[in-house]
Protein backbone atom coordinates (compact mmCIF):
# COMPACT_ATOMS: atom_id res chain seq x y z
CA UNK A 1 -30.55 181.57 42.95
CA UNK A 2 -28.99 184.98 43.17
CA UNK A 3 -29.41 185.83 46.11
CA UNK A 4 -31.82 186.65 49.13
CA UNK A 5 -34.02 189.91 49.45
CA UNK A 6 -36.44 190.88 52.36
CA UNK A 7 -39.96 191.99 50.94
CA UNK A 8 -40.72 195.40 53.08
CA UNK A 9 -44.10 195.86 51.16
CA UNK A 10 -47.41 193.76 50.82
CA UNK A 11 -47.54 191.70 48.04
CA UNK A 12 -50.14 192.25 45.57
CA UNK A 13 -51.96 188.38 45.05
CA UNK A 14 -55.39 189.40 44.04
CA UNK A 15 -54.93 188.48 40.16
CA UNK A 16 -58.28 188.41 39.36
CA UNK A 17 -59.25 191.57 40.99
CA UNK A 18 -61.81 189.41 44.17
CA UNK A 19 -63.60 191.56 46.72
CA UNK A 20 -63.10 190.01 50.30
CA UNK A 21 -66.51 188.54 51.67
CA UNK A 22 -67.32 187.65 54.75
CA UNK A 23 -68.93 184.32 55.52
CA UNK A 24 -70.24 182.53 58.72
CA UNK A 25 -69.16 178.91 59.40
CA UNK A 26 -72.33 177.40 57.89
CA UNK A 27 -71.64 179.30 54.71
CA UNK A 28 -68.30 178.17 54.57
CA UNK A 29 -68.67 174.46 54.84
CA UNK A 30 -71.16 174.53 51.94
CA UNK A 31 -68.67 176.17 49.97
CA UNK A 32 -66.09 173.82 50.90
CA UNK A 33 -68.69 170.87 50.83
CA UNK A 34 -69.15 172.11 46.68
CA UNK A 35 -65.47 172.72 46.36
CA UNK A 36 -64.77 169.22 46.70
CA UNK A 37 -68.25 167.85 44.96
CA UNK A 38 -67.32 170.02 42.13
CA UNK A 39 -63.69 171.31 41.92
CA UNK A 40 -63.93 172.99 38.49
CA UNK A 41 -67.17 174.81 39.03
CA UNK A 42 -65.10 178.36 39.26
CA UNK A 43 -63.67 177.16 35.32
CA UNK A 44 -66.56 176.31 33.64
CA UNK A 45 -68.52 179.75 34.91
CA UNK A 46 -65.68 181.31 33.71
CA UNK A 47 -66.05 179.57 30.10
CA UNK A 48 -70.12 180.33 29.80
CA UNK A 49 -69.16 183.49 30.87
CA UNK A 50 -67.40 184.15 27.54
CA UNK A 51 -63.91 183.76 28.73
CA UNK A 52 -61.83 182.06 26.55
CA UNK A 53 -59.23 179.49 27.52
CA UNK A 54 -56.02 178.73 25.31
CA UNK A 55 -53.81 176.17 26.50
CA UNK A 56 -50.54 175.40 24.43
CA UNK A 57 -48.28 172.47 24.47
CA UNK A 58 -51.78 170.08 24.72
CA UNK A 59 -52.70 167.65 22.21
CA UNK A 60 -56.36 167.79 23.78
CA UNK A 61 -59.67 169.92 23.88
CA UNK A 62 -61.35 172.08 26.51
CA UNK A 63 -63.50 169.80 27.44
CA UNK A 64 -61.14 166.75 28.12
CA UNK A 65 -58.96 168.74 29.45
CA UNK A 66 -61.41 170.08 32.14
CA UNK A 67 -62.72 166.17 33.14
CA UNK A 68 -58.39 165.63 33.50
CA UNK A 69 -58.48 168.47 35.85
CA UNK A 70 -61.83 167.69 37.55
CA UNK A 71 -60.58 164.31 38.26
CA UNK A 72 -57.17 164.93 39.18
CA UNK A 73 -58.12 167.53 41.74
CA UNK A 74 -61.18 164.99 43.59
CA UNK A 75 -57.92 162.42 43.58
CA UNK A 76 -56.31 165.12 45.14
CA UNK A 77 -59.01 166.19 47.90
CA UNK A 78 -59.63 162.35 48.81
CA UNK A 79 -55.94 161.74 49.37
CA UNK A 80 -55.86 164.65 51.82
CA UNK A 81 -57.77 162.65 54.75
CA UNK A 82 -55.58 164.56 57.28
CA UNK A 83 -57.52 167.87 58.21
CA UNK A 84 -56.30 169.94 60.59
CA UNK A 85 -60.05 171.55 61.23
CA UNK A 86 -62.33 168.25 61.35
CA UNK A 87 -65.29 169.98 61.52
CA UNK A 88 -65.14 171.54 58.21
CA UNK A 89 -67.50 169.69 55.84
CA UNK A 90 -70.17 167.72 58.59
């Protein structure tokens, strides 16, 4: 590290150029109830969509590599049993 610098400005994080929407709480636990049914969904729309995806440094395919990621995030969302907001997905 070089050093330490204060950020005076907003940061810009909206890489894929998303319009804010607002949602009500039942529309928000169904989208976190599919989240964690179906992690990649976001990825594979992408892919019909006629997005390409390159990955380098993989001795694998699209498509296996999609089931890794698919299964390693459900792992993921199953370890994290500690919710702050309980009420989320009921």
């Amino acid at each position: 590290m070089r050093g330490i610098k204060n950020i005076n400005s907003d940061l810009d994080i909206n890489v894929f150029n998303a319009k804010e929407v607002s949602v009500n709480q039942k529309q928000f636990q169904k989208v976190m109830s599919d989240y964690e049914n179906d992690p990649t969904k976001g990825i594979r729309q992408m892919q019909m969509g006629g997005t390409t995806v390159i990955m380098t440094g993989k001795d694998s395919n699209s498509v296996k590599f999609a089931k890794e990621q698919e299964e390693r995030l459900k792992n993921q969302i199953k370890k994290d049993n500690n919710r702050i907001e309980l009420d989320i997905v009921k």
